[in-house]
N, C-alpha and C. Protein backbone atom coordinates (compact mmCIF):
# COMPACT_ATOMS: atom_id res chain seq x y z
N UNK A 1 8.33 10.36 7.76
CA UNK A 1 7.48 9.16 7.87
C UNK A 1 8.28 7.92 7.47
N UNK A 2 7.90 6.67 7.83
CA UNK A 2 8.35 5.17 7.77
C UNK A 2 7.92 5.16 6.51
N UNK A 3 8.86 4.78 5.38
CA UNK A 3 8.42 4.09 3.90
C UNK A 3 7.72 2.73 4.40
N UNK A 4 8.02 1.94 5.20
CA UNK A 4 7.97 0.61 4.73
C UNK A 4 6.43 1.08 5.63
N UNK A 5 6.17 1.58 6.49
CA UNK A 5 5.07 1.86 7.46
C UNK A 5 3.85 1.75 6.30
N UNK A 6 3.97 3.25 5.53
CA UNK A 6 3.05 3.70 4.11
C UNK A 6 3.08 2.03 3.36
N UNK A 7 4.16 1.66 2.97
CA UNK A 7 3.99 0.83 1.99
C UNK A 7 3.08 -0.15 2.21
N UNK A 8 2.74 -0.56 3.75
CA UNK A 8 2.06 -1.57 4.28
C UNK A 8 0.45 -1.44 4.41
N UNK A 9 0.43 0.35 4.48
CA UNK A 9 -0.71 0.78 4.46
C UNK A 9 -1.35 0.80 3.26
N UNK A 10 -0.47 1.04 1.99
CA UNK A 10 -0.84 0.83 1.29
C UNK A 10 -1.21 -0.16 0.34
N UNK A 11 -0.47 -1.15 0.83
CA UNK A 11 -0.38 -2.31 -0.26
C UNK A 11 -1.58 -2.64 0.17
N UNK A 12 -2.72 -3.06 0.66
CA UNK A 12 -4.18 -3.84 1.39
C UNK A 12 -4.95 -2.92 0.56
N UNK A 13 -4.31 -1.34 0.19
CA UNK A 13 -5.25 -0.22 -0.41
C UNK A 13 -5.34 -0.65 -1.41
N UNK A 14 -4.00 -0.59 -2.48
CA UNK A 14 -4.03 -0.77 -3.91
C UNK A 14 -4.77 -1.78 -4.42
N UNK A 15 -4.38 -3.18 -3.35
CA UNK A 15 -4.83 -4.41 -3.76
C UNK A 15 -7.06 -4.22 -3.34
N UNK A 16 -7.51 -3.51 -2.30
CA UNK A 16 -8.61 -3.23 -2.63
C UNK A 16 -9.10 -3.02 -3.69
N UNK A 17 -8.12 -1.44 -4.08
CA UNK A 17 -8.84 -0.39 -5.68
C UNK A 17 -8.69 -1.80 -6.98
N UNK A 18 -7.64 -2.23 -6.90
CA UNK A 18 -7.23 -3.41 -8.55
C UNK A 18 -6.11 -2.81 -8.63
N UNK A 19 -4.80 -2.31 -7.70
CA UNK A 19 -3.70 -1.38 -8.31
C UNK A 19 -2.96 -2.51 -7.73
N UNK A 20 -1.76 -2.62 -8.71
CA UNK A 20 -1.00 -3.63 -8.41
C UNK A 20 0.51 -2.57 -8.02
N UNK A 21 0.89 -2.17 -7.24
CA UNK A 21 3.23 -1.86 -7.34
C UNK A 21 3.88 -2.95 -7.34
């Protein structure tokens, strides 16, 4: 899998939950 792909998916996630990376 693409890191930066996940990372993108995730960053909109974390910043939903209150999780900051």
């Amino acid at each position: 899998m693409n890191h930066q792909a996940i990372k993108d998916i995730l960053q909109p996630l974390v910043a939903f939950f209150g999780f900051e990376v």
